[in-house]
PDB file of N, CA and C in Angstrom:
ATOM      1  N   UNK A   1     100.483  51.747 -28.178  1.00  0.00           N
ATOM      2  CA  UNK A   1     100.843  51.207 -29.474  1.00  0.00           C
ATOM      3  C   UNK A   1     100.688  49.686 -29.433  1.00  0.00           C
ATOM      4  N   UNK A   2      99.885  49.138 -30.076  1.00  0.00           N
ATOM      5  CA  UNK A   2      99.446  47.561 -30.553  1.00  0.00           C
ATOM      6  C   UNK A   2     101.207  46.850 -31.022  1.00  0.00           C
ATOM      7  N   UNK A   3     101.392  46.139 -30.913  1.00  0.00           N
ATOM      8  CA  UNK A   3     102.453  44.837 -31.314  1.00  0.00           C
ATOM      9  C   UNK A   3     101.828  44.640 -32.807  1.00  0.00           C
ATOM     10  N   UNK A   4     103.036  44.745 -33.542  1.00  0.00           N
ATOM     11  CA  UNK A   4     102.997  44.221 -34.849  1.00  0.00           C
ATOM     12  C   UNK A   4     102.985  42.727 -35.086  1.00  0.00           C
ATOM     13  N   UNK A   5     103.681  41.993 -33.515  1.00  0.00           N
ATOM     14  CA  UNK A   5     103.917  40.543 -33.925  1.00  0.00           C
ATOM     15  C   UNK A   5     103.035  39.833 -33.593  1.00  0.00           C
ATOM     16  N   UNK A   6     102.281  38.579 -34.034  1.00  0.00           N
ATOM     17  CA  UNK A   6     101.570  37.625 -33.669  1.00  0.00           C
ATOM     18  C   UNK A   6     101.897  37.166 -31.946  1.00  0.00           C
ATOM     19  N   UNK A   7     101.122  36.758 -31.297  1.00  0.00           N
ATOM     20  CA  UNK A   7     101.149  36.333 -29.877  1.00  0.00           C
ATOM     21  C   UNK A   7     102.294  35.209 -29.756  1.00  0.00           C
ATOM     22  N   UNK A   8     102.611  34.391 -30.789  1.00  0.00           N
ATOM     23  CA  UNK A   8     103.738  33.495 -30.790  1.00  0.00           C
ATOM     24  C   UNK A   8     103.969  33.148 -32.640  1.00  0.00           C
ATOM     25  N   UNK A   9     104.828  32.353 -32.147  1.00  0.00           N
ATOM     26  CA  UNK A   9     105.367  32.126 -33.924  1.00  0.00           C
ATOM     27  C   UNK A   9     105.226  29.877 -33.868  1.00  0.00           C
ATOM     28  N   UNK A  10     104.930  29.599 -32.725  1.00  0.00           N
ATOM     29  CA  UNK A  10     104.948  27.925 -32.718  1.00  0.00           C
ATOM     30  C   UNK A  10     104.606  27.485 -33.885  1.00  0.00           C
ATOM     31  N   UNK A  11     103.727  27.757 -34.353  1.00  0.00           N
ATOM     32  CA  UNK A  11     103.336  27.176 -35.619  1.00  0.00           C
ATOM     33  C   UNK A  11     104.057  27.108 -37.060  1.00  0.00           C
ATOM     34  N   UNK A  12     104.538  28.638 -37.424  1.00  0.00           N
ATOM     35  CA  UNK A  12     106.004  28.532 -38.393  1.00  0.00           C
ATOM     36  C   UNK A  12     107.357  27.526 -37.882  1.00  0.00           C
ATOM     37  N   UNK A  13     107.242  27.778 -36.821  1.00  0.00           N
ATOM     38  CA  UNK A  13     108.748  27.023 -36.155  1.00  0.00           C
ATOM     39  C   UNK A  13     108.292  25.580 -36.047  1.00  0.00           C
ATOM     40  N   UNK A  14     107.290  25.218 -36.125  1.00  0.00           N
ATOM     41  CA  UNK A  14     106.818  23.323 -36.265  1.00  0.00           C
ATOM     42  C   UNK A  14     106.837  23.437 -37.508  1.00  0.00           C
ATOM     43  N   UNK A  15     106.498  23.576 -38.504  1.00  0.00           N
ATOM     44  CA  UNK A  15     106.083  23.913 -39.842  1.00  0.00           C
ATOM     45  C   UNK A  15     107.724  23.863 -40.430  1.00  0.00           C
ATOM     46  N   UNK A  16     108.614  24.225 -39.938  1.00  0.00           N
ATOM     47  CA  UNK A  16     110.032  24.597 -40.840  1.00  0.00           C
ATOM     48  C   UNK A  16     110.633  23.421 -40.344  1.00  0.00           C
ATOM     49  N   UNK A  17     110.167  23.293 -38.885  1.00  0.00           N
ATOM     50  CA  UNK A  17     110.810  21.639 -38.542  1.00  0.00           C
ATOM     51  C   UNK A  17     110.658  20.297 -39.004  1.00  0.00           C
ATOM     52  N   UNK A  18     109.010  20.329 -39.822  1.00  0.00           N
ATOM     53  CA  UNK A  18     108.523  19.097 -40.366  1.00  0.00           C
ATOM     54  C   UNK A  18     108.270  18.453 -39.165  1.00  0.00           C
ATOM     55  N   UNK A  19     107.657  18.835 -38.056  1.00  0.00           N
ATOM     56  CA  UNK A  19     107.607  18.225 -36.907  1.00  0.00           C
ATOM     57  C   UNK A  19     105.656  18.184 -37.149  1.00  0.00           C
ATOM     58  N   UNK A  20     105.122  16.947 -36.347  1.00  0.00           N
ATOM     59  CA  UNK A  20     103.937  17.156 -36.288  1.00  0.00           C
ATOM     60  C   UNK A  20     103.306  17.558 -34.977  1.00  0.00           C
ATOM     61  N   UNK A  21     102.221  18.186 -34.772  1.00  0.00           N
ATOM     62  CA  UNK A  21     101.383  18.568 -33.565  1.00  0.00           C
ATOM     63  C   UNK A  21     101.799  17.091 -32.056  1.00  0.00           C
ATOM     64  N   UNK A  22     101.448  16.158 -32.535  1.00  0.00           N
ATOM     65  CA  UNK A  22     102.227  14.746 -31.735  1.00  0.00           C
ATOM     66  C   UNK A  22     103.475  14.880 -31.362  1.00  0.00           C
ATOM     67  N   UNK A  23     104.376  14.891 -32.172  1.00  0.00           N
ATOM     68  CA  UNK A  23     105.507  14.659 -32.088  1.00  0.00           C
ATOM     69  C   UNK A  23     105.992  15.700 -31.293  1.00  0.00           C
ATOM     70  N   UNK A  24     105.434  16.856 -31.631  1.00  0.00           N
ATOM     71  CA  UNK A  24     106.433  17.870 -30.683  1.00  0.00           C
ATOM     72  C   UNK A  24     105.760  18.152 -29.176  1.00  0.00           C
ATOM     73  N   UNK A  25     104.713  17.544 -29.134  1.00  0.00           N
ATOM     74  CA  UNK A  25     103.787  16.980 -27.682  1.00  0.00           C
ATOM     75  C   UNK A  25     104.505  16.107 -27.085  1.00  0.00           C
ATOM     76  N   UNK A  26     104.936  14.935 -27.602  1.00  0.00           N
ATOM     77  CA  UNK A  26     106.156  13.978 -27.275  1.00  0.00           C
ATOM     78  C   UNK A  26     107.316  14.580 -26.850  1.00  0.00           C
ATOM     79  N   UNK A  27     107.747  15.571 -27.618  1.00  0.00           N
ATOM     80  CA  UNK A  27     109.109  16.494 -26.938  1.00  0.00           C
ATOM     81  C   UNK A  27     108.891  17.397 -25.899  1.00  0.00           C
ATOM     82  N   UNK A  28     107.488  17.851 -25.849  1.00  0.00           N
ATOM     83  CA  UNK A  28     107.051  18.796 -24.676  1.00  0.00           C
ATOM     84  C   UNK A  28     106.964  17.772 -23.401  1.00  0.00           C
ATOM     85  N   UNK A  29     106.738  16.349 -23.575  1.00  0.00           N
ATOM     86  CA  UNK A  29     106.192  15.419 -22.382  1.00  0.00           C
ATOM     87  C   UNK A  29     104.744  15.532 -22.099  1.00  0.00           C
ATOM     88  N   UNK A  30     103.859  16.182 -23.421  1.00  0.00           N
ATOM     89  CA  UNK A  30     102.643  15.742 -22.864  1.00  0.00           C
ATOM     90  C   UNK A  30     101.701  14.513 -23.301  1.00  0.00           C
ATOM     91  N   UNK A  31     100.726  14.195 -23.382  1.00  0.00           N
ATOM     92  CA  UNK A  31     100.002  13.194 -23.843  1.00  0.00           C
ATOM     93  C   UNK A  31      99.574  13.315 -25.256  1.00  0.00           C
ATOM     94  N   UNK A  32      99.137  14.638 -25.658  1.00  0.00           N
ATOM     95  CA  UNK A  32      98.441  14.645 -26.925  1.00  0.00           C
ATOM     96  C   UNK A  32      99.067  15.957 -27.763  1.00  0.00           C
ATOM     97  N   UNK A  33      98.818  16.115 -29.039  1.00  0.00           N
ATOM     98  CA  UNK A  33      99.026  17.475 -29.534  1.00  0.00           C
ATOM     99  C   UNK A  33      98.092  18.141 -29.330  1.00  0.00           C
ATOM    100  N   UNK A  34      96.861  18.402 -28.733  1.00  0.00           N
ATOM    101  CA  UNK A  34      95.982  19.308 -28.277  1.00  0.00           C
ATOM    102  C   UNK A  34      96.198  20.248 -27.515  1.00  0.00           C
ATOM    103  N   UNK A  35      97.543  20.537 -26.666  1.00  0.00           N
ATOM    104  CA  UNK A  35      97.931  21.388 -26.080  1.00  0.00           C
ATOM    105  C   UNK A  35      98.957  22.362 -26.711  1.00  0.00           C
ATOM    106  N   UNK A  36      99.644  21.544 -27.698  1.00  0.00           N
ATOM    107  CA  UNK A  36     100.479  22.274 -28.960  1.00  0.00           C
ATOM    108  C   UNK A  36      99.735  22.959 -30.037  1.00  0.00           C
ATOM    109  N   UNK A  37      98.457  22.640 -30.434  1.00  0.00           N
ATOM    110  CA  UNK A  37      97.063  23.674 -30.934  1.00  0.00           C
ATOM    111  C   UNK A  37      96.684  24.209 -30.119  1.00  0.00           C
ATOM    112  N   UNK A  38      96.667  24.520 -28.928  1.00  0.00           N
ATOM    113  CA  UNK A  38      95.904  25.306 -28.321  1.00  0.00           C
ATOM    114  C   UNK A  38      97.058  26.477 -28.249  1.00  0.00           C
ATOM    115  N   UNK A  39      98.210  26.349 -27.780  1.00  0.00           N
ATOM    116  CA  UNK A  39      99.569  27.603 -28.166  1.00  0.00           C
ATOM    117  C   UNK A  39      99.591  27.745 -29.102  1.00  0.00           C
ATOM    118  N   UNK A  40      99.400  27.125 -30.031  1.00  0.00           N
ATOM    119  CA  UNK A  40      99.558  27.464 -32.173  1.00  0.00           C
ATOM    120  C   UNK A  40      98.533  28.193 -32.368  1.00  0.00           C
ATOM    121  N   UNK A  41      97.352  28.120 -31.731  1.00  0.00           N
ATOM    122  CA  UNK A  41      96.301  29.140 -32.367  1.00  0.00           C
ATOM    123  C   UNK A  41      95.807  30.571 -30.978  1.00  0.00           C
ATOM    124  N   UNK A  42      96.730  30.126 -30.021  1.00  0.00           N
ATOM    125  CA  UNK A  42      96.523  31.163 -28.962  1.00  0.00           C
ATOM    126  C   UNK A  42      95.722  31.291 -27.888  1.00  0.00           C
ATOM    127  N   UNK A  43      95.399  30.680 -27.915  1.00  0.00           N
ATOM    128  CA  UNK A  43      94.137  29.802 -27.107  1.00  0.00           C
ATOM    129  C   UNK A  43      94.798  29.397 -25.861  1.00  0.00           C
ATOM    130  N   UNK A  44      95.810  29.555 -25.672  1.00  0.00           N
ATOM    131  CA  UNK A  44      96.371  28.567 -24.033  1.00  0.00           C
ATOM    132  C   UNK A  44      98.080  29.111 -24.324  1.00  0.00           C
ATOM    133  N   UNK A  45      98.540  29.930 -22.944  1.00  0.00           N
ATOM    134  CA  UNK A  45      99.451  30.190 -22.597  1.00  0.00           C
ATOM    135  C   UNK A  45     100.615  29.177 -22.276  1.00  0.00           C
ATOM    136  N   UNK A  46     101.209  28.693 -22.492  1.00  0.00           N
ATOM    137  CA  UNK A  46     101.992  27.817 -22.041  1.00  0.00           C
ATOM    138  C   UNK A  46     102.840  27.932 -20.703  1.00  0.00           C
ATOM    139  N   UNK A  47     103.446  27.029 -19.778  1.00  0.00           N
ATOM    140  CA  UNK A  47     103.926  27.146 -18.588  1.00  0.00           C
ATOM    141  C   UNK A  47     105.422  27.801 -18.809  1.00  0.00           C
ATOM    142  N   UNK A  48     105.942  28.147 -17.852  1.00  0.00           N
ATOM    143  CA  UNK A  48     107.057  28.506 -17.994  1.00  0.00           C
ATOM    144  C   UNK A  48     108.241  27.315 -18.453  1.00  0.00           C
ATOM    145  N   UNK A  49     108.407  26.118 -17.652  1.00  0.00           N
ATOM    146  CA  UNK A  49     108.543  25.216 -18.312  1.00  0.00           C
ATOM    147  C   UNK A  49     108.176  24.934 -19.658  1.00  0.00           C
ATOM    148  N   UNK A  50     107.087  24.560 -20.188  1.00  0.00           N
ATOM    149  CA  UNK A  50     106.634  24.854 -21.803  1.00  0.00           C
ATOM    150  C   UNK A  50     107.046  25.188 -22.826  1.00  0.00           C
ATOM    151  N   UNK A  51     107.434  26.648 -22.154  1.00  0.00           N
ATOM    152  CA  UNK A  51     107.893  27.657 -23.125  1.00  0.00           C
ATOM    153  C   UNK A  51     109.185  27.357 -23.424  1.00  0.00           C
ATOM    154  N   UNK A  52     110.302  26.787 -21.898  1.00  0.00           N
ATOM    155  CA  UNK A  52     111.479  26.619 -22.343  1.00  0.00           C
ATOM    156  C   UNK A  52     111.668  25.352 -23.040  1.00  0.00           C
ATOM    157  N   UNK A  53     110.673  24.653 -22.875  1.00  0.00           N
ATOM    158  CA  UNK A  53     110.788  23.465 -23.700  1.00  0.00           C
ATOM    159  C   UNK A  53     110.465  23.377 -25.472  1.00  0.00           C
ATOM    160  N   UNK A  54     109.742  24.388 -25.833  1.00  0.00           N
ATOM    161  CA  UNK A  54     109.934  24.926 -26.790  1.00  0.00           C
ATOM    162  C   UNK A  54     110.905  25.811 -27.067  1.00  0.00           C
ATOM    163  N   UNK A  55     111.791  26.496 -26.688  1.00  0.00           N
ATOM    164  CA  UNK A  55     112.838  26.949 -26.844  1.00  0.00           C
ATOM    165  C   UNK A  55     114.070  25.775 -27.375  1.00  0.00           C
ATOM    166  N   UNK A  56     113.910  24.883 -26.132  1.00  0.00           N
ATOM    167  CA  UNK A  56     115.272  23.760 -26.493  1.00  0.00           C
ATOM    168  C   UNK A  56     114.425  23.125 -27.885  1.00  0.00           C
ATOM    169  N   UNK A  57     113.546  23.121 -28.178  1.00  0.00           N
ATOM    170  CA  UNK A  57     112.929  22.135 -29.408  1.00  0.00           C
ATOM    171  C   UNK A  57     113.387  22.896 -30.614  1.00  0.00           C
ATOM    172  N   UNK A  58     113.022  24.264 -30.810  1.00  0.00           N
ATOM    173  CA  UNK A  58     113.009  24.747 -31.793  1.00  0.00           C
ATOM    174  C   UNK A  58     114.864  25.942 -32.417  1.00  0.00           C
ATOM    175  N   UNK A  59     115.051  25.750 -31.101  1.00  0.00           N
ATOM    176  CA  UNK A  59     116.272  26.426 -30.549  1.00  0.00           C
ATOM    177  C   UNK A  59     116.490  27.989 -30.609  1.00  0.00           C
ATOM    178  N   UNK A  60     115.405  28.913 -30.359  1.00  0.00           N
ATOM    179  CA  UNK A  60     115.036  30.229 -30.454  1.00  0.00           C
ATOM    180  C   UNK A  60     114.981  30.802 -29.486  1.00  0.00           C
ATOM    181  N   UNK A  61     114.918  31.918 -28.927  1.00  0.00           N
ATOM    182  CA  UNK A  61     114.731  32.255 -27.591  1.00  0.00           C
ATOM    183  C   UNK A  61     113.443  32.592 -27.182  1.00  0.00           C
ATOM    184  N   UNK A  62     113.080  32.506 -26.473  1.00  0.00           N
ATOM    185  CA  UNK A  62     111.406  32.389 -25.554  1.00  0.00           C
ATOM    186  C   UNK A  62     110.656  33.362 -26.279  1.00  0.00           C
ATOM    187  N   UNK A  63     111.175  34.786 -26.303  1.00  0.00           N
ATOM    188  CA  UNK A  63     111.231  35.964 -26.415  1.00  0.00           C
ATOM    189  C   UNK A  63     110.818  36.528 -27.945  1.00  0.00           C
ATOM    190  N   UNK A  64     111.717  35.349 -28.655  1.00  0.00           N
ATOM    191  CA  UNK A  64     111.344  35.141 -30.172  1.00  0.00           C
ATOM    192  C   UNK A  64     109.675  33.823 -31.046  1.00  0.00           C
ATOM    193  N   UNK A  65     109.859  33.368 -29.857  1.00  0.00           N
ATOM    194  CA  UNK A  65     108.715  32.631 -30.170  1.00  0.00           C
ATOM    195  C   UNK A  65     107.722  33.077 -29.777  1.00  0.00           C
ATOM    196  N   UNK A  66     107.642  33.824 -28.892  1.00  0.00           N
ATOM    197  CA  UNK A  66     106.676  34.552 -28.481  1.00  0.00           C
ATOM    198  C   UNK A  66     106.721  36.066 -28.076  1.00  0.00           C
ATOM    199  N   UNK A  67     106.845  36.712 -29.434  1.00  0.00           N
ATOM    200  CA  UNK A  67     106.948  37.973 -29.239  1.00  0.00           C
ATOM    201  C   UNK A  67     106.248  38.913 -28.914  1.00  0.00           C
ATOM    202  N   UNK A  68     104.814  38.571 -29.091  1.00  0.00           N
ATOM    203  CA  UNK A  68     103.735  39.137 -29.002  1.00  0.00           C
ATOM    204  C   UNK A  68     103.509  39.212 -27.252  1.00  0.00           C
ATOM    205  N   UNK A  69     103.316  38.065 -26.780  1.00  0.00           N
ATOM    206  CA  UNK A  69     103.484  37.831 -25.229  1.00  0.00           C
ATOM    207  C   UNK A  69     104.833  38.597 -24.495  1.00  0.00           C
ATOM    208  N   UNK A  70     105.647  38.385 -24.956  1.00  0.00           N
ATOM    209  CA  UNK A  70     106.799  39.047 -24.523  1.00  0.00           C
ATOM    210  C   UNK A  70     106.617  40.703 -24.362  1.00  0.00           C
ATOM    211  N   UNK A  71     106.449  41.324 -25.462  1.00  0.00           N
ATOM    212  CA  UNK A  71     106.013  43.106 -25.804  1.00  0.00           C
ATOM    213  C   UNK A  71     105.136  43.536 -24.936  1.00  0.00           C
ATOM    214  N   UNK A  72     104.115  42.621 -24.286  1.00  0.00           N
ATOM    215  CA  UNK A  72     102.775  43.051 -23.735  1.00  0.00           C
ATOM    216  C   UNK A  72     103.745  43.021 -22.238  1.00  0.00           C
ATOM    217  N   UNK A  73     104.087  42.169 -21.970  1.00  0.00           N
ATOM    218  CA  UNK A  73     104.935  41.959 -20.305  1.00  0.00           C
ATOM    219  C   UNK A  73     106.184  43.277 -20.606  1.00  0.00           C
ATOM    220  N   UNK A  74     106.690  42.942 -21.321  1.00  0.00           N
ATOM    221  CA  UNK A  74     107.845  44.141 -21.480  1.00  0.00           C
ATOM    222  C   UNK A  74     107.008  45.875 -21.007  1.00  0.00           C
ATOM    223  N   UNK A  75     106.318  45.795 -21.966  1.00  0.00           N
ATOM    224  CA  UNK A  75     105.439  47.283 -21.128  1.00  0.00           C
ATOM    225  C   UNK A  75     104.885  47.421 -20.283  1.00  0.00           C
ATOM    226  N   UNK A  76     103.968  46.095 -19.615  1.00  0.00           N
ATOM    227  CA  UNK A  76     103.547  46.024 -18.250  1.00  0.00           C
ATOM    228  C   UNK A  76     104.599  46.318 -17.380  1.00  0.00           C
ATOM    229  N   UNK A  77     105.831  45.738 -17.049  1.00  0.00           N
ATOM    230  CA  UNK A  77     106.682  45.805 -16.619  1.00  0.00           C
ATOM    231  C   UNK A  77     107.585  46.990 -16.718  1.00  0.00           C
ATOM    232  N   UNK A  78     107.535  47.696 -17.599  1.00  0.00           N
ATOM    233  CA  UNK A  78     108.250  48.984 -17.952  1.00  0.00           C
ATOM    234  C   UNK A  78     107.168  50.133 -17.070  1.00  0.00           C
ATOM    235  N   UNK A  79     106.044  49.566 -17.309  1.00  0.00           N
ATOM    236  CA  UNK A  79     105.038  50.744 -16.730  1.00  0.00           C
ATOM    237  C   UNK A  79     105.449  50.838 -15.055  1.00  0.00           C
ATOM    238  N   UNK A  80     105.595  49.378 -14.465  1.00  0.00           N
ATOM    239  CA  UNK A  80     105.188  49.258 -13.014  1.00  0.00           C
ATOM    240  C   UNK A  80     106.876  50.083 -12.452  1.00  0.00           C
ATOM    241  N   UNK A  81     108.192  49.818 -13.393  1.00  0.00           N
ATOM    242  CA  UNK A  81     109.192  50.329 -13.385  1.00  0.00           C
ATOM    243  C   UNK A  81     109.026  51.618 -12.978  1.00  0.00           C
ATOM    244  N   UNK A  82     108.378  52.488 -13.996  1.00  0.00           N
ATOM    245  CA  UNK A  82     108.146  53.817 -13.573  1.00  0.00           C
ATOM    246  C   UNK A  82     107.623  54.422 -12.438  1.00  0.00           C
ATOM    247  N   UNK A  83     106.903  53.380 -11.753  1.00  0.00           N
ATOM    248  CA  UNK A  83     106.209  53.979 -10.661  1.00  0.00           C
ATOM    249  C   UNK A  83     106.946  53.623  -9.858  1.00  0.00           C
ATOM    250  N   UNK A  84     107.583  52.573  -9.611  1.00  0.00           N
ATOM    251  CA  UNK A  84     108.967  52.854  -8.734  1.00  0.00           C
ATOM    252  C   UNK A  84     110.046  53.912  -8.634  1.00  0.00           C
ATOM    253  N   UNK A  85     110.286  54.352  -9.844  1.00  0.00           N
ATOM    254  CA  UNK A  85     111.446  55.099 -10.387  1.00  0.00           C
ATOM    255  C   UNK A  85     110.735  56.177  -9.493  1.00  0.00           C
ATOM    256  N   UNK A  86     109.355  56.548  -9.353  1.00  0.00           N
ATOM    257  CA  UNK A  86     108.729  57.722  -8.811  1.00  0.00           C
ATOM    258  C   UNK A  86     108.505  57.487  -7.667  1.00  0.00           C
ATOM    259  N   UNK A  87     108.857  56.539  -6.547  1.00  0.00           N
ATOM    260  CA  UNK A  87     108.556  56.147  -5.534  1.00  0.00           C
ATOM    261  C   UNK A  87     109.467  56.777  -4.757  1.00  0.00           C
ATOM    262  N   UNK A  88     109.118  57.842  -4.129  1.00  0.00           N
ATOM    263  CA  UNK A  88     110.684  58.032  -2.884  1.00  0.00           C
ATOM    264  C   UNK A  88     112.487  57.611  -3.353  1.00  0.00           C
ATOM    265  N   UNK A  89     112.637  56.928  -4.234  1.00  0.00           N
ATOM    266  CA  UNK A  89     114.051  56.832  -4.649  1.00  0.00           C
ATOM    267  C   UNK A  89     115.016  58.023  -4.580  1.00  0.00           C
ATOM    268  N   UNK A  90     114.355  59.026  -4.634  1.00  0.00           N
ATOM    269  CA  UNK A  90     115.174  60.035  -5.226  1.00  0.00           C
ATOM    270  C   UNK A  90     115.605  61.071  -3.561  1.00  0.00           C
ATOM    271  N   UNK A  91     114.902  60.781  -2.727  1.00  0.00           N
ATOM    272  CA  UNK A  91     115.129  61.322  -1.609  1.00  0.00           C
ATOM    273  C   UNK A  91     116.444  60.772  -0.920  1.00  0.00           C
ATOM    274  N   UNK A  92     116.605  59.222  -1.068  1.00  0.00           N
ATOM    275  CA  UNK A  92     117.723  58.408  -0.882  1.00  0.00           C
ATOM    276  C   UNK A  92     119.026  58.445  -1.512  1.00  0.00           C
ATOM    277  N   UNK A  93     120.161  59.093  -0.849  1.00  0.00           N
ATOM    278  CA  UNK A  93     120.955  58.871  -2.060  1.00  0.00           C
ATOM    279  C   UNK A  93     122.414  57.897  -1.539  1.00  0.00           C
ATOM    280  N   UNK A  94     122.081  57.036  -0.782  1.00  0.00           N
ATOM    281  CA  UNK A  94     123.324  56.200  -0.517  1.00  0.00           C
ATOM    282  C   UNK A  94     123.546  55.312  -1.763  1.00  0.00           C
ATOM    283  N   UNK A  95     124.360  54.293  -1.924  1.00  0.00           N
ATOM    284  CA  UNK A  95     124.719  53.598  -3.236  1.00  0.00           C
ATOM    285  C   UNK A  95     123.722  52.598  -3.772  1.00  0.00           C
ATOM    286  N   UNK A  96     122.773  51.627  -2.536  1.00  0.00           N
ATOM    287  CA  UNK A  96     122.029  50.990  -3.252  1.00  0.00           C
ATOM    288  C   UNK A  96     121.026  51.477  -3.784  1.00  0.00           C
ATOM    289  N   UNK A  97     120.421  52.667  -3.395  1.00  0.00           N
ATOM    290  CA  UNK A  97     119.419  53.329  -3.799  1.00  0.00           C
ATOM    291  C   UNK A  97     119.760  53.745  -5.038  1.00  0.00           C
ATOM    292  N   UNK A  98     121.313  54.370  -5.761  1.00  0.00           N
ATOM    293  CA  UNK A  98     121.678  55.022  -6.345  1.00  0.00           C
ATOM    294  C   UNK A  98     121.328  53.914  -7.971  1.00  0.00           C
ATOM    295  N   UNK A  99     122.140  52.374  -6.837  1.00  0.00           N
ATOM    296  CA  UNK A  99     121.961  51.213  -7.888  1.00  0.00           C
ATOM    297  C   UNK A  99     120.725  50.810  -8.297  1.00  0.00           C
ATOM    298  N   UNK A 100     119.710  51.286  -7.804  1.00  0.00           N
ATOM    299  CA  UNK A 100     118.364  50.896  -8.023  1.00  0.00           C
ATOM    300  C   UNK A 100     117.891  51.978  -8.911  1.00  0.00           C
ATOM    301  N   UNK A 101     118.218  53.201  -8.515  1.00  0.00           N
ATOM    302  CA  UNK A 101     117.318  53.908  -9.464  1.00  0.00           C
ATOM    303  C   UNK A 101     118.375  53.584 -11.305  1.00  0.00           C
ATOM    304  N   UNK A 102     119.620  53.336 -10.756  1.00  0.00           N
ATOM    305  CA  UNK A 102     120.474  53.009 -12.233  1.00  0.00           C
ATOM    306  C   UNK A 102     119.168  51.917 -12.974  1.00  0.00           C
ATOM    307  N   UNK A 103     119.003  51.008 -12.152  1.00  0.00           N
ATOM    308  CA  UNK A 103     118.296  49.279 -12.702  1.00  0.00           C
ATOM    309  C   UNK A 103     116.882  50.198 -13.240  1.00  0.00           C
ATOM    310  N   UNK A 104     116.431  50.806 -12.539  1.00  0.00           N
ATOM    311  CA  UNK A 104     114.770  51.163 -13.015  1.00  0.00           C
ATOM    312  C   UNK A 104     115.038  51.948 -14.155  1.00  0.00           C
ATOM    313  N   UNK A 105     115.906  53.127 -13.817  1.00  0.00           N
ATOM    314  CA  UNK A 105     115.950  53.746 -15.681  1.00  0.00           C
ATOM    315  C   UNK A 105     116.518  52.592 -16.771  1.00  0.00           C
ATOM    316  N   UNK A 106     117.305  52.110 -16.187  1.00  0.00           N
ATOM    317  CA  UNK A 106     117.676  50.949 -17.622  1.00  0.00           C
ATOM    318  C   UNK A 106     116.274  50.490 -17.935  1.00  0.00           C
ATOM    319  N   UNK A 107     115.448  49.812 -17.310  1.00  0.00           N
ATOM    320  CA  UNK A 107     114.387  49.240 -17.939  1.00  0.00           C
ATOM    321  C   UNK A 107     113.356  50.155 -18.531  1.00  0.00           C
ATOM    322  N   UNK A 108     113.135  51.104 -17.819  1.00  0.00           N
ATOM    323  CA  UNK A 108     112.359  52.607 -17.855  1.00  0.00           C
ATOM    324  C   UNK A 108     112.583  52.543 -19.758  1.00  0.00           C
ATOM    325  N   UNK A 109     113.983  52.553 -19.706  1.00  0.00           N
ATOM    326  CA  UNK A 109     114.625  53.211 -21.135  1.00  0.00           C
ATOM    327  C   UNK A 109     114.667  52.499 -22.535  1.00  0.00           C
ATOM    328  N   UNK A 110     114.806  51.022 -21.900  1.00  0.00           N
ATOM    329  CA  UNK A 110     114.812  50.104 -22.830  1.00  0.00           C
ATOM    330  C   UNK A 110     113.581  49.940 -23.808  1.00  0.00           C
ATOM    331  N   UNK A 111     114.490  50.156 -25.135  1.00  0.00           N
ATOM    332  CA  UNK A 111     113.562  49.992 -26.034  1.00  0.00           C
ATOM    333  C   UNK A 111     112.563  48.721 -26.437  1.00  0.00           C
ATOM    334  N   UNK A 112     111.524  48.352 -26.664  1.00  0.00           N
ATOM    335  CA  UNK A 112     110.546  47.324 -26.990  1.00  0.00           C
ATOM    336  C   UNK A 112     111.778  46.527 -27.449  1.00  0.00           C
ATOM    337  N   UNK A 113     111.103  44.944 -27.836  1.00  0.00           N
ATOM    338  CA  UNK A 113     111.688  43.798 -28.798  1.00  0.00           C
ATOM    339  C   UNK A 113     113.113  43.186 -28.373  1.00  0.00           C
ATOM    340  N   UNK A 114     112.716  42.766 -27.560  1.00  0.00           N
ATOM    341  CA  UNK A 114     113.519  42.277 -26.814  1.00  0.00           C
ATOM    342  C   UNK A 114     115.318  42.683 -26.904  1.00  0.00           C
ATOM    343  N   UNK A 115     114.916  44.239 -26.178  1.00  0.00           N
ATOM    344  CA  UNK A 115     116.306  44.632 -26.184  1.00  0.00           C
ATOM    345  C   UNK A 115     116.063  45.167 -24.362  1.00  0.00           C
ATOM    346  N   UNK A 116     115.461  44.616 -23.178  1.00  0.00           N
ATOM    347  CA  UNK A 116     115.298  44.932 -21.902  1.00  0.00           C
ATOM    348  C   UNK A 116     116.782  44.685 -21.311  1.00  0.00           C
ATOM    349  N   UNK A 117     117.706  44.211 -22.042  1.00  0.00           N
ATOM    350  CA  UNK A 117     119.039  43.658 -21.031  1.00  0.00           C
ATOM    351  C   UNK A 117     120.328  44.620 -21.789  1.00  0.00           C
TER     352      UNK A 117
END
């Protein structure tokens, strides 16, 4: 199933701020707004740093600014879950094993859109 949401939302969230491509380059610490168009139109992933720095700018969670990115890792990650969940776990049954297979079905289970926690 394809993501309904755009790869990020930066561009509405500069746009509602009245902030310009510069200015919020200035709040990121970089040199130019050319790196704030290149995340606005999708073109360039931002660092992990980046991202949280757009978070404190716009005050949203990572997750929400970039939902599209987020959904795609959420199922990558849900997928690789499963193959753990199928990995020998189940032969083990002392407590951390018990706690692990608890952690893999939680994620296993968790629904898309940022509801993994």
């Amino acid at each position: 199933m394809l993501s309904e949401h755009l790869p990020n939302y930066l561009l509405s969230h500069r746009k509602r701020s009245a902030l310009s491509q510069t200015e919020v380059a200035f709040l990121l610490g970089v040199q130019s707004g050319a790196k704030v168009c290149r995340h606005e139109r999708f073109t360039g992933e931002p660092t992990l740093q980046t991202a949280l720095a757009y978070e404190a700018i716009y005050q949203r969670p990572i997750s929400e600014l970039f939902p599209g990115l987020f959904e795609k890792t959420q199922r990558e990650v849900k997928a690789r879950a499963k193959i753990l969940e199928q990995n020998k776990l189940h032969s083990n049954s002392n407590a951390l094993t018990t706690r692990k297979r608890q952690s893999l079905a939680a994620i296993v289970s968790a629904k898309l859109n940022n509801q993994l926690s």
